[in-house]
N, C-alpha and C. Protein backbone atom coordinates (compact mmCIF):
# COMPACT_ATOMS: atom_id res chain seq x y z
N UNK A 1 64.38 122.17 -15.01
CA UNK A 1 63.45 121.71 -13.96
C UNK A 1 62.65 122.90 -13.43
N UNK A 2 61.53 122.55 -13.89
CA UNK A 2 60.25 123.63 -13.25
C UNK A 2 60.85 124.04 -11.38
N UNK A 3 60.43 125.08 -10.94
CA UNK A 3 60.74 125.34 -9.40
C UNK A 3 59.50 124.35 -8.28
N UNK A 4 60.79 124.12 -7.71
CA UNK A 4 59.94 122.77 -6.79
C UNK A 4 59.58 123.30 -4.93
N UNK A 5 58.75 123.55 -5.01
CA UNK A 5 58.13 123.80 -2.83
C UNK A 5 58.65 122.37 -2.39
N UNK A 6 59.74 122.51 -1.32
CA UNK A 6 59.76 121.95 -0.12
C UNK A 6 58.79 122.03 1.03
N UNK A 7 57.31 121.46 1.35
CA UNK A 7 56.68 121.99 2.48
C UNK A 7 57.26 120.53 3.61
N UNK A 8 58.07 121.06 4.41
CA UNK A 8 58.64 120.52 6.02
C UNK A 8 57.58 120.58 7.00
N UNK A 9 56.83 119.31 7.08
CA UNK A 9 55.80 119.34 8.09
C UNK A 9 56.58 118.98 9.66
N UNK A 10 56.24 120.07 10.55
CA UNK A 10 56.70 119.28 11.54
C UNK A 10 56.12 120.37 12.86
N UNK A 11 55.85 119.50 14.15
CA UNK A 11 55.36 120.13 15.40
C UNK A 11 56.89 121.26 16.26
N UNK A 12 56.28 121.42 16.76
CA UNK A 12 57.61 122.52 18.07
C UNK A 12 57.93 121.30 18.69
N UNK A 13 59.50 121.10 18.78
CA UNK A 13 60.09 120.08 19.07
C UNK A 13 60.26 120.88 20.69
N UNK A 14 58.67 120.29 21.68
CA UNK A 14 58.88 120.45 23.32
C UNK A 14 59.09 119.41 23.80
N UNK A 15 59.46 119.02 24.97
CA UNK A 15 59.32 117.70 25.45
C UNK A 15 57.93 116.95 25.80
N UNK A 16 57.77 115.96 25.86
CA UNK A 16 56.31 115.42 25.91
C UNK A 16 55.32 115.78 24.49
N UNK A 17 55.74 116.58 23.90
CA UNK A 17 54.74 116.72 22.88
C UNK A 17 54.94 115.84 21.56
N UNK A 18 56.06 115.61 21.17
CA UNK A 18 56.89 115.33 19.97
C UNK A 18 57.52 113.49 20.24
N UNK A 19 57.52 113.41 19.53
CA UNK A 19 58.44 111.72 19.34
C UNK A 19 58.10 111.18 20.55
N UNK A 20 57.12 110.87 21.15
CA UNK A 20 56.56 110.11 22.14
C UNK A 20 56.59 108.95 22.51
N UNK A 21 56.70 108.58 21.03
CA UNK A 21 57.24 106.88 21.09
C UNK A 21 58.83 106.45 21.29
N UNK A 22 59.48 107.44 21.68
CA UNK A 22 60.93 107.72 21.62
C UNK A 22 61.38 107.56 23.35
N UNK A 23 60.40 108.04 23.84
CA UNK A 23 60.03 108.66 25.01
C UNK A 23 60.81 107.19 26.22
N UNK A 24 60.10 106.72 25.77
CA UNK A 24 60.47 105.26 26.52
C UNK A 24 62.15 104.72 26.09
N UNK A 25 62.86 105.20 25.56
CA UNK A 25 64.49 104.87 25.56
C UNK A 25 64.86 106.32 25.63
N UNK A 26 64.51 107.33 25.24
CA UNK A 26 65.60 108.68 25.20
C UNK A 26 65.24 109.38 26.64
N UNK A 27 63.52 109.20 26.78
CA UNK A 27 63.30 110.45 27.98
C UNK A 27 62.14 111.68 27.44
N UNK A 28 61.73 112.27 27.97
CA UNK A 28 61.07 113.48 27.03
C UNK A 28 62.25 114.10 26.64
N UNK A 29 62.68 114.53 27.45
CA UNK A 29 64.19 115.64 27.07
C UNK A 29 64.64 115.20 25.76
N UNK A 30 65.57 114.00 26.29
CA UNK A 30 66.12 113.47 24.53
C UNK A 30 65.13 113.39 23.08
N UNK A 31 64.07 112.83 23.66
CA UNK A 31 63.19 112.69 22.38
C UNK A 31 62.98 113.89 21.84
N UNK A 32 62.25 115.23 22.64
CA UNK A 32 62.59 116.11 21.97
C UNK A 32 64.06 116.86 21.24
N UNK A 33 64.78 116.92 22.03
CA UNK A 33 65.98 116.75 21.59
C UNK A 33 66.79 116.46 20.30
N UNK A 34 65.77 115.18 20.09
CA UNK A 34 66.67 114.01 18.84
C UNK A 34 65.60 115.20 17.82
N UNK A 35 63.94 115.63 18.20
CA UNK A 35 63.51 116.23 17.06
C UNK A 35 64.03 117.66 16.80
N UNK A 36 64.43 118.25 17.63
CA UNK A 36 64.54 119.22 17.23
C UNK A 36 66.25 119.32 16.07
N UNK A 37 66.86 118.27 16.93
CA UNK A 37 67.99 117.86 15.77
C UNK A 37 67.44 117.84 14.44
N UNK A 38 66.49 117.15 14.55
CA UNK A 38 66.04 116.11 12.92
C UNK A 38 65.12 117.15 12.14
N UNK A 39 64.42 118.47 13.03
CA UNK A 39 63.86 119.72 12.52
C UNK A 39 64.63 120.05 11.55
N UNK A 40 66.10 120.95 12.25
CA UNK A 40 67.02 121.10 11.54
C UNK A 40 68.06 120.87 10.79
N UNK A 41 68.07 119.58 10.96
CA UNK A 41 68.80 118.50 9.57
C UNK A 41 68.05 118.59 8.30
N UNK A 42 66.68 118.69 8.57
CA UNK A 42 65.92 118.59 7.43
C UNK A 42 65.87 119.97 6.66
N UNK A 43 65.76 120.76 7.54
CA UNK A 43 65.59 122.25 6.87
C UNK A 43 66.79 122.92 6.20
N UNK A 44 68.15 122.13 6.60
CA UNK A 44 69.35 122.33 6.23
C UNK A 44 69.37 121.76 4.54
N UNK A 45 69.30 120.26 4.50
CA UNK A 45 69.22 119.17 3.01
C UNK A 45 68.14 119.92 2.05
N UNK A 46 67.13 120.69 2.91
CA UNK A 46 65.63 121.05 1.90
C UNK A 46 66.06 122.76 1.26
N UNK A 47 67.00 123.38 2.25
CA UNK A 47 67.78 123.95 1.13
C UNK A 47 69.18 124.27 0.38
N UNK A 48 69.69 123.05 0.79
CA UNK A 48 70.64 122.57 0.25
C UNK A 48 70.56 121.65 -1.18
N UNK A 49 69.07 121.45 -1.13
CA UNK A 49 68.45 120.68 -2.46
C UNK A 49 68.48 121.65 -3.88
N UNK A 50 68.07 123.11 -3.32
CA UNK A 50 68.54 124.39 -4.27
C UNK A 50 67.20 124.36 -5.40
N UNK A 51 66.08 123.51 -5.02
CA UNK A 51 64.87 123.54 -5.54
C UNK A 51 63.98 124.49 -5.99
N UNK A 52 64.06 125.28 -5.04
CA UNK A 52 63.02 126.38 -4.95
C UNK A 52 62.75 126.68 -3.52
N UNK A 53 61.85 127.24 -3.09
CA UNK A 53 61.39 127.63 -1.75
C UNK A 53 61.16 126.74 -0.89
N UNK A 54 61.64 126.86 0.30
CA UNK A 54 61.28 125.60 1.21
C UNK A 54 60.63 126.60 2.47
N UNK A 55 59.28 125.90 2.97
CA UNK A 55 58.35 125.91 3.78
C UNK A 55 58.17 125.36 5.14
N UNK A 56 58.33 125.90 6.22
CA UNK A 56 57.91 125.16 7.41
C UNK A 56 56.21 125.38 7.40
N UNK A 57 55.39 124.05 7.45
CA UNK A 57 54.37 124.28 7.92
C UNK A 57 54.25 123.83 9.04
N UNK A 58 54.20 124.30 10.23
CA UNK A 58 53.81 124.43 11.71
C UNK A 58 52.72 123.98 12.10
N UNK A 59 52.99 123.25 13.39
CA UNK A 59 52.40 122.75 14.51
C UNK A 59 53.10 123.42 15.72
N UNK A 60 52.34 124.21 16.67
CA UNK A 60 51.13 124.94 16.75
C UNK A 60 51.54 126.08 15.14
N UNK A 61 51.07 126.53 15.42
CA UNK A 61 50.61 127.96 14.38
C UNK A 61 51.99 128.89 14.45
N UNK A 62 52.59 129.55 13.32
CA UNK A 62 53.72 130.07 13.51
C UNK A 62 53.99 131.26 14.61
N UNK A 63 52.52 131.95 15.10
CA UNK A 63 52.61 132.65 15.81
C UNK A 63 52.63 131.97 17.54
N UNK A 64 52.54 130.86 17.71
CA UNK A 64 52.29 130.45 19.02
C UNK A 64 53.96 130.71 19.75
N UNK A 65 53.52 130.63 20.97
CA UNK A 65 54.66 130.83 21.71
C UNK A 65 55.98 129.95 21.85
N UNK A 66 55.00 128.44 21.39
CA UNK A 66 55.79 127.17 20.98
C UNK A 66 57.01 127.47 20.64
N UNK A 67 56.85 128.35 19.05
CA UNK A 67 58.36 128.43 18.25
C UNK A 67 58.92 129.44 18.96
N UNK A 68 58.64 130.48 20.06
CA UNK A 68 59.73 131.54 20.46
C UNK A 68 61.07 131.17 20.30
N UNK A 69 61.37 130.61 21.38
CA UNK A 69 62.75 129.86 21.22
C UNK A 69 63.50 128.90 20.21
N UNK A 70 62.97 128.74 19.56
CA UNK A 70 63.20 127.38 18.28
C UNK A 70 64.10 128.34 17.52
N UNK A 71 65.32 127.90 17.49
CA UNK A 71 65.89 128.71 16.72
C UNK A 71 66.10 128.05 14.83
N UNK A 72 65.20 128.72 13.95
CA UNK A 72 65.54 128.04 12.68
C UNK A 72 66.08 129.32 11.65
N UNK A 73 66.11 129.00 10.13
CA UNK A 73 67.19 130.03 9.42
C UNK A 73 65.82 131.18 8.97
N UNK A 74 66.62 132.41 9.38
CA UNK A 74 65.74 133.71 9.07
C UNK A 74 64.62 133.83 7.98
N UNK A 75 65.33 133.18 6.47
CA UNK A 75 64.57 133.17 5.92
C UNK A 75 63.83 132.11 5.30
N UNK A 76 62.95 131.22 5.87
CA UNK A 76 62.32 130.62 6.17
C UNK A 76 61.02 131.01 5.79
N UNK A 77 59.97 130.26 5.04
CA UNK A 77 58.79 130.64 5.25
C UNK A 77 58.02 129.91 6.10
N UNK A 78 56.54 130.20 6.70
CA UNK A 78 56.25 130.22 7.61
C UNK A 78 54.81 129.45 6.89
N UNK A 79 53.98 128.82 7.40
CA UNK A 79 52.38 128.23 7.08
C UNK A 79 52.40 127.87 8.30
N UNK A 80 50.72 127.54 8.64
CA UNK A 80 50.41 127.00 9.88
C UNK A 80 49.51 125.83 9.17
N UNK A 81 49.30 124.48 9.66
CA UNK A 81 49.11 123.42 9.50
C UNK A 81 47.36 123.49 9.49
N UNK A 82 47.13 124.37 10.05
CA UNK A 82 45.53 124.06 10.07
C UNK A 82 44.52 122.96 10.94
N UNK A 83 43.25 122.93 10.36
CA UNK A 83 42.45 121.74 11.23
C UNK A 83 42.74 120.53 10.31
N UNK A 84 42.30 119.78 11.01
CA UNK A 84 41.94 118.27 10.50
C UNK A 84 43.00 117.41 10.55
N UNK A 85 43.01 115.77 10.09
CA UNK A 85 43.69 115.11 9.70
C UNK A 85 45.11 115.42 9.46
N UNK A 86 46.36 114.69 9.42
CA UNK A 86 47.04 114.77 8.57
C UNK A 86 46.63 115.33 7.11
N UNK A 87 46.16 113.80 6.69
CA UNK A 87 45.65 114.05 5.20
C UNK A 87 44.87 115.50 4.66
N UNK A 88 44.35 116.35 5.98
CA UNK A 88 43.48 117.23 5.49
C UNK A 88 44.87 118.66 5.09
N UNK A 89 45.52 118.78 6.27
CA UNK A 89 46.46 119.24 6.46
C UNK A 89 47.46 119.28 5.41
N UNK A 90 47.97 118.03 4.86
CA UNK A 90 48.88 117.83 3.82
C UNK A 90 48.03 118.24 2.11
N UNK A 91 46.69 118.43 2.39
CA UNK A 91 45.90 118.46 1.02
C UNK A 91 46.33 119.79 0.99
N UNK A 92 45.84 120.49 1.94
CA UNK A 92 45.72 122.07 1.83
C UNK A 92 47.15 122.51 1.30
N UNK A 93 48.25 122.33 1.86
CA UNK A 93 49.49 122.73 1.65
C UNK A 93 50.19 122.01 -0.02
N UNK A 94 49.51 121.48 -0.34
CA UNK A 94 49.93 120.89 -1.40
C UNK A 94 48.81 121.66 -2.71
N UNK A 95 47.40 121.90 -2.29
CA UNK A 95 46.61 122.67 -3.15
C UNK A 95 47.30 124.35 -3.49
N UNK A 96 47.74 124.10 -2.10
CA UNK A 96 47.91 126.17 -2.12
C UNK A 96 49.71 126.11 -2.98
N UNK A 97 50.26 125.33 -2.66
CA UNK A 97 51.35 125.29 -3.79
C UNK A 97 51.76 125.02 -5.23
N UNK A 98 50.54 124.10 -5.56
CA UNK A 98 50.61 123.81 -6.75
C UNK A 98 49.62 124.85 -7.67
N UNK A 99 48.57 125.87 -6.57
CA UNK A 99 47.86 126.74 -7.28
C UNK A 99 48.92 127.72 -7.86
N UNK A 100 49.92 128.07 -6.97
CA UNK A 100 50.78 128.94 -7.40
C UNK A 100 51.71 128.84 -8.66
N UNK A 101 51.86 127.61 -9.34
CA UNK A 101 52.79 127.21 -10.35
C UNK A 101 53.83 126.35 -10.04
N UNK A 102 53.88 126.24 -8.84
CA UNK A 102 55.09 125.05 -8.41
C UNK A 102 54.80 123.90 -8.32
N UNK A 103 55.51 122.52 -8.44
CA UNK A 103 55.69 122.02 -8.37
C UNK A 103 55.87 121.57 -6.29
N UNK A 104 55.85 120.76 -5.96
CA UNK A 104 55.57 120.43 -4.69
C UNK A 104 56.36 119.01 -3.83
N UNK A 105 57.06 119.21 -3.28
CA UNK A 105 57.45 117.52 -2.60
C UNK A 105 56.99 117.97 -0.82
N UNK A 106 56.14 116.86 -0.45
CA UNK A 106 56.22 117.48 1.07
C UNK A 106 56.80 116.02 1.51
N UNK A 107 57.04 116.09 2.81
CA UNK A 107 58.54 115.58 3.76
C UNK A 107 57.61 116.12 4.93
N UNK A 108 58.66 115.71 5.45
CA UNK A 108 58.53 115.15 7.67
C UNK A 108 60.12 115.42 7.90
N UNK A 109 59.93 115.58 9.11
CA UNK A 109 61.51 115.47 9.58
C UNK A 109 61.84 114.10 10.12
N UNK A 110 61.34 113.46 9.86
CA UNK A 110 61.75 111.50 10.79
C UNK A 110 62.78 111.12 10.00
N UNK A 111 63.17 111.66 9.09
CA UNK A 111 63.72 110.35 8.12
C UNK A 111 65.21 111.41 7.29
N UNK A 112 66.32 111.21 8.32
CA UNK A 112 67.63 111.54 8.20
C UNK A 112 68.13 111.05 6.69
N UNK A 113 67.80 110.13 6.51
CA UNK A 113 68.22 109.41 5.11
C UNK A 113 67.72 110.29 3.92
N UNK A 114 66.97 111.15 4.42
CA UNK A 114 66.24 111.66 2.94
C UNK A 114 67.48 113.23 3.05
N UNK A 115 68.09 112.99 2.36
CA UNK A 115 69.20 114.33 2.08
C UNK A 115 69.26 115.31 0.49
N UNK A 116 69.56 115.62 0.66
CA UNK A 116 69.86 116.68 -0.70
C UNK A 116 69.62 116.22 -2.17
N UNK A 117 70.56 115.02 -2.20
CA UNK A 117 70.65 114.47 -3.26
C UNK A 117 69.33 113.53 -3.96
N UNK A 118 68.64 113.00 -2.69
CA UNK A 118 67.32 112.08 -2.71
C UNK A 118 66.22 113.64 -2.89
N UNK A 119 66.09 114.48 -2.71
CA UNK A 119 65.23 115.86 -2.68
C UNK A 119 65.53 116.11 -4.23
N UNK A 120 66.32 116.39 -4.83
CA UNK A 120 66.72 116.72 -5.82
C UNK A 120 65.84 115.07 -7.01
N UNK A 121 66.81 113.70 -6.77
CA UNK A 121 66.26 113.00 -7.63
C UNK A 121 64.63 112.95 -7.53
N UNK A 122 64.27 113.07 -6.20
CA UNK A 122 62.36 113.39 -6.49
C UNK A 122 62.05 114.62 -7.07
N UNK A 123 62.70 115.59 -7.32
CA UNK A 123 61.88 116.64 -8.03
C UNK A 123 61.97 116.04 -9.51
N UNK A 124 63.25 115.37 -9.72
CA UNK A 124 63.91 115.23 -11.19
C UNK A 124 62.75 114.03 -11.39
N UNK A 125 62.21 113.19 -10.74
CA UNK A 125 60.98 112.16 -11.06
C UNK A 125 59.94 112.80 -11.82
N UNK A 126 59.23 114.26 -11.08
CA UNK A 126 58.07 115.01 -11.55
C UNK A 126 58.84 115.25 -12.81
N UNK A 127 60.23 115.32 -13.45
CA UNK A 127 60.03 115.79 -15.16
C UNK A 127 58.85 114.97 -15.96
N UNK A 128 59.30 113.79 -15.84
CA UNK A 128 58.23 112.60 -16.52
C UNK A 128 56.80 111.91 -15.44
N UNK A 129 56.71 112.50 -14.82
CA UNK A 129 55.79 112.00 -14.09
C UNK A 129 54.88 112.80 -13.03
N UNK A 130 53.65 112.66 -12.79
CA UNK A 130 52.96 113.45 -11.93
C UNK A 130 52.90 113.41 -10.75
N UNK A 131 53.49 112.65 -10.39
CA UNK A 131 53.75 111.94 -8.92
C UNK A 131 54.78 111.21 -8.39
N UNK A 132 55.24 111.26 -7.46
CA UNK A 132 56.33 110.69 -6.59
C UNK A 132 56.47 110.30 -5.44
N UNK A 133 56.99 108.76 -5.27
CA UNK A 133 56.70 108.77 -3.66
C UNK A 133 58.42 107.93 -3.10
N UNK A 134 58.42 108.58 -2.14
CA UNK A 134 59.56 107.38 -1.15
C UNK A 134 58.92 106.93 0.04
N UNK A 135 58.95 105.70 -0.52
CA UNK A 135 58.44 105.03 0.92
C UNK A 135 58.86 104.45 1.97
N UNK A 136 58.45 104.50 2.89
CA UNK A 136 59.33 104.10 4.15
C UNK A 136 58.74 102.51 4.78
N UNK A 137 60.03 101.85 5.35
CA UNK A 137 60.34 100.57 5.56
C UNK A 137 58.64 100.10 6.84
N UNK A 138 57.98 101.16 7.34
CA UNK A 138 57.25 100.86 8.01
C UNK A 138 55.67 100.58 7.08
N UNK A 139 55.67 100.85 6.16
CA UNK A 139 54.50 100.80 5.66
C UNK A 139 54.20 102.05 4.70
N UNK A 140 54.64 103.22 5.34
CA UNK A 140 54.15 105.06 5.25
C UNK A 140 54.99 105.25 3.97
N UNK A 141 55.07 106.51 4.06
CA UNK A 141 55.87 107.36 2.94
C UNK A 141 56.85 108.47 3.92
N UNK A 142 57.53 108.81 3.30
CA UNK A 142 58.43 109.86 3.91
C UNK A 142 58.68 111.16 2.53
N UNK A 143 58.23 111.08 1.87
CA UNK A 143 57.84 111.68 0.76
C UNK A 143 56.87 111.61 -0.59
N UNK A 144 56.08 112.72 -0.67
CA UNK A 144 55.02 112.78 -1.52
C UNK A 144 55.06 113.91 -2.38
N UNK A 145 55.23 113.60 -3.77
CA UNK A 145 56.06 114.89 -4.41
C UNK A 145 54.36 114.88 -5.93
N UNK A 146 54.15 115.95 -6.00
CA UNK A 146 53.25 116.10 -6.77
C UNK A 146 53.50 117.07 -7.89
N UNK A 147 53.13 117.43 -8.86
CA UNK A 147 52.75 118.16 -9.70
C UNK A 147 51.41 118.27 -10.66
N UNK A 148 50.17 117.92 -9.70
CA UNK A 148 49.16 118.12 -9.66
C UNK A 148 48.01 117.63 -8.78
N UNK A 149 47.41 118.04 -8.48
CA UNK A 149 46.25 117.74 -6.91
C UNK A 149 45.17 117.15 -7.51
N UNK A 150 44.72 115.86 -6.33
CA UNK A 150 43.56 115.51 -6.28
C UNK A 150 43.46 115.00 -4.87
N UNK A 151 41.96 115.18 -4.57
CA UNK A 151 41.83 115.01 -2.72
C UNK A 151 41.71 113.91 -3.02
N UNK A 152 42.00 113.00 -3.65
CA UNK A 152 41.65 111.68 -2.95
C UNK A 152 43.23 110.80 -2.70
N UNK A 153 43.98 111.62 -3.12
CA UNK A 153 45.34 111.41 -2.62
C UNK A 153 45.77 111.64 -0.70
N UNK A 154 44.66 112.24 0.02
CA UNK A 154 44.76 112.60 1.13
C UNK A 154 43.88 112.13 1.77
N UNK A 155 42.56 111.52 1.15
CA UNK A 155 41.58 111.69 2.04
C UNK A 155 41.29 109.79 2.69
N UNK A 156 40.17 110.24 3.72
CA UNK A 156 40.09 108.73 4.19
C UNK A 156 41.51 107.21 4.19
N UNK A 157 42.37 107.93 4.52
CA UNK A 157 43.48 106.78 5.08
C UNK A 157 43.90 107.23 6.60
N UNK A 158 44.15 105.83 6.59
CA UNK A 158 44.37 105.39 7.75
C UNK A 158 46.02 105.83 8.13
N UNK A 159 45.80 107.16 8.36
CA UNK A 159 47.47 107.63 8.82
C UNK A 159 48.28 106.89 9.77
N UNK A 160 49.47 106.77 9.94
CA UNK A 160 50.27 106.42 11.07
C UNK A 160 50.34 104.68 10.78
N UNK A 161 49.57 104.01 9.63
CA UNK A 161 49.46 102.66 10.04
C UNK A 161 50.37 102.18 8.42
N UNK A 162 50.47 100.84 7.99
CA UNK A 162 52.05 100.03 7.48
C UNK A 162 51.01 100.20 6.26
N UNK A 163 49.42 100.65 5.73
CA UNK A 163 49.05 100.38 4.54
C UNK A 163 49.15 102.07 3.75
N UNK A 164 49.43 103.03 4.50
CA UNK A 164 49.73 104.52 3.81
C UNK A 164 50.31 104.65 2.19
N UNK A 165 51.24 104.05 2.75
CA UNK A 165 51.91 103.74 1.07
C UNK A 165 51.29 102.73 0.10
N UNK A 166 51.17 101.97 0.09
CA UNK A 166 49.84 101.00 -0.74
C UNK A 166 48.99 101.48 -1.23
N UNK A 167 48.28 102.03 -0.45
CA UNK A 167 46.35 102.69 -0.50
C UNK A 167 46.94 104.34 -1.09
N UNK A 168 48.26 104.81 -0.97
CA UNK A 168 48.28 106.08 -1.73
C UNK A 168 48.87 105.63 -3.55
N UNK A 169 49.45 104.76 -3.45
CA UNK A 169 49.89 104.35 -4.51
C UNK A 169 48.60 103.20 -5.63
N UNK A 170 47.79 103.39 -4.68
CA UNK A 170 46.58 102.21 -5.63
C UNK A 170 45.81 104.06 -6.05
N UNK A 171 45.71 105.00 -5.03
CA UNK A 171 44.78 105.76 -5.83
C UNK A 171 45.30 106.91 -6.61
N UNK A 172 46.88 106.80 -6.66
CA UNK A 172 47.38 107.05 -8.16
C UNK A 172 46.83 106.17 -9.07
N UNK A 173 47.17 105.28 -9.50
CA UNK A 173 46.99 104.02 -10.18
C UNK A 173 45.81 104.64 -10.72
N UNK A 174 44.14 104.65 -9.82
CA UNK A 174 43.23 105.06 -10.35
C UNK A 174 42.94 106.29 -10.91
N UNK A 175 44.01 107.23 -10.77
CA UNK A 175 43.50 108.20 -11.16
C UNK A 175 44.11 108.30 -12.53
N UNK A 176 45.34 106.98 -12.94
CA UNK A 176 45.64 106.98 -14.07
C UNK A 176 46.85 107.92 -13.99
N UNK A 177 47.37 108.37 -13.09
CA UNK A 177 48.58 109.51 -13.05
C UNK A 177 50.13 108.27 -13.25
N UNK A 178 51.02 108.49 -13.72
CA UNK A 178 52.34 108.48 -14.54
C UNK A 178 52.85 108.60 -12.97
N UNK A 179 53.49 107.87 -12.31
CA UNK A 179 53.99 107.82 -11.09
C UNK A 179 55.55 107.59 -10.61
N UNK A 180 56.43 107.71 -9.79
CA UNK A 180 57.40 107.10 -9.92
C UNK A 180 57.66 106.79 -8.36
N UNK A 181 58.23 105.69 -7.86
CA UNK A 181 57.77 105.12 -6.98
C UNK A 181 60.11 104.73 -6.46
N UNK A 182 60.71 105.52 -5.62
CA UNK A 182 61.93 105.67 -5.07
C UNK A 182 62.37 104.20 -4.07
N UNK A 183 63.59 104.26 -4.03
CA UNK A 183 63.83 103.28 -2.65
C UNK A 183 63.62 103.97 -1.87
N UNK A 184 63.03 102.59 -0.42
CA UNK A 184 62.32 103.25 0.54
C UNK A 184 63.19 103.58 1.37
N UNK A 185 63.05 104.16 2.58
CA UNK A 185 63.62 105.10 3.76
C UNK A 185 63.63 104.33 4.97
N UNK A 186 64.21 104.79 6.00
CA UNK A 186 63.61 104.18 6.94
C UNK A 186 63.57 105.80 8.10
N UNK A 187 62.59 105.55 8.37
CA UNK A 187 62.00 106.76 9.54
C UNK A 187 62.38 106.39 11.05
N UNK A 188 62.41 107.34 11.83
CA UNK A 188 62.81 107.19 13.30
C UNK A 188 61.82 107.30 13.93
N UNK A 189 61.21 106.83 14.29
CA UNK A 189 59.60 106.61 15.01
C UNK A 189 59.67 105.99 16.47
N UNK A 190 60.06 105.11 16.16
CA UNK A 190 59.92 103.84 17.86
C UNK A 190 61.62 103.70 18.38
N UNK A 191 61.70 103.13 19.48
CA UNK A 191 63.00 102.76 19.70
C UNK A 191 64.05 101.91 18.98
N UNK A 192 63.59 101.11 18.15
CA UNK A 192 64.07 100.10 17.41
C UNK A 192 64.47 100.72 16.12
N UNK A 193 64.23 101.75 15.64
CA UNK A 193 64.31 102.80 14.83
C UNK A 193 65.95 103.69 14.89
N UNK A 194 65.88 104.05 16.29
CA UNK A 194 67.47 104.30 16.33
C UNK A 194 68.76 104.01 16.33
N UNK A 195 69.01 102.55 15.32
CA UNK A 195 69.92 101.82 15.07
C UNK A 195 70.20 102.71 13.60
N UNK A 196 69.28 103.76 13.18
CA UNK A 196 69.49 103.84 11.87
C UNK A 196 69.34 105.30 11.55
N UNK A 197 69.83 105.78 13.01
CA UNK A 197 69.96 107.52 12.73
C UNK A 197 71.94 107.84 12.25
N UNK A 198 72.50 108.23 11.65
CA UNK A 198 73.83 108.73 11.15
C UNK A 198 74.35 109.09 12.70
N UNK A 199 75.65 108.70 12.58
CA UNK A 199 76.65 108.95 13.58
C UNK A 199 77.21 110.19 13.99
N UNK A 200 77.14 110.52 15.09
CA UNK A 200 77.24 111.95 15.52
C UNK A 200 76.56 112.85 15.09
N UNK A 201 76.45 113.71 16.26
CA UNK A 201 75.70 115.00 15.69
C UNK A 201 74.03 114.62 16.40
N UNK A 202 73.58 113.87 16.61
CA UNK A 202 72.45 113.60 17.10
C UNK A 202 72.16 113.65 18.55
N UNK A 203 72.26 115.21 19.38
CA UNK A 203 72.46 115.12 20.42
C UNK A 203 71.37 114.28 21.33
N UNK A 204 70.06 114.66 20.90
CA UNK A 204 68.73 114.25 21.34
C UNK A 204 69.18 112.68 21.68
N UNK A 205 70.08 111.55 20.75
CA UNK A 205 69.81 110.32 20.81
C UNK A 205 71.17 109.92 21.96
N UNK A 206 71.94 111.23 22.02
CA UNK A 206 72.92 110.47 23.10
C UNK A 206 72.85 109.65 24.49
């Protein structure tokens, strides 16, 4: 297996800034809380996957004051998320990795279910295929694993809404790319969502 980039998109887990929709059953406190848990659950499985390099790309910028305190593992690499969109955001980080020779899966921290073993079978998808997705029970994706770029995989969708996964999977289709398409996930987003975070250990949701 070719070497695979983990890029971990995710904001500085402050209060009020992060899981907002959480906000209304946990609190700011907890909601941030539950993310900064779910930061580092993820960054734990992404190299515990034993892939290749795994990436925080940051919200604010790695230098902001945001992350002072955030305590994550030393060696860690660092990107800053940039302008635009999601989609613009996720293009860039996916162009600048696959320019390098790697192979690419990018991830979120919402979605506890996606562990080591699910990181691993999506890289093992890109052997036979140019693309990979796990999709999540809301509509979205919770993973987008590539081994080769085109902007129209990013561009003009309607982020955050139940057709993400559809409208990314019709413009594979068109581009004729060899795809492989995972059971879906379910993400922690809204309150109704936290029936389906793993037991203990989730201080944010206590």
């Amino acid at each position: 297996m070719s070497a695979t980039r983990i890029v971990v998109f995710a904001k500085a887990p402050h209060p009020g800034r992060v899981k907002t929709r959480l906000i209304p059953a946990l609190g700011a406190e907890g909601a941030a809380g539950l993310a900064a848990d779910m930061l580092a659950h993820t960054l734990v499985v992404a190299s515990e996957a034993g892939l290749g390099e795994v990436e925080l790309c940051a919200s604010p910028a790695p230098d902001d004051p945001a992350w002072q305190d955030i305590a994550l593992p030393a060696a860690l690499r660092w990107s800053a998320q940039g302008e635009g969109d999601l989609g613009a955001r996720m293009a860039g980080a996916a162009r600048r990795a696959l320019a390098g020779g790697e192979r690419v899966l990018l991830i979120g921290t919402d979605c506890p279910a996606l562990d080591a073993g699910r990181l691993r079978a999506a890289a093992g998808a890109l052997d036979a295929a140019e693309a990979v997705l796990v999709p999540s029970f809301d509509g979205g994706y919770v993973l987008l694993g590539l081994r080769r770029f085109d902007p129209t995989l990013f561009a003009d969708i309607a982020w955050s809404t139940p057709s993400v996964a559809e409208v990314t999977r019709a413009r594979l289709r068109a581009l004729g790319w060899a795809h492989r398409v995972l059971p879906a996930l379910h993400d922690i987003d809204v309150p109704e969502d936290l029936v389906h975070l793993p037991a203990g250990g989730w201080i944010g949701a206590d």
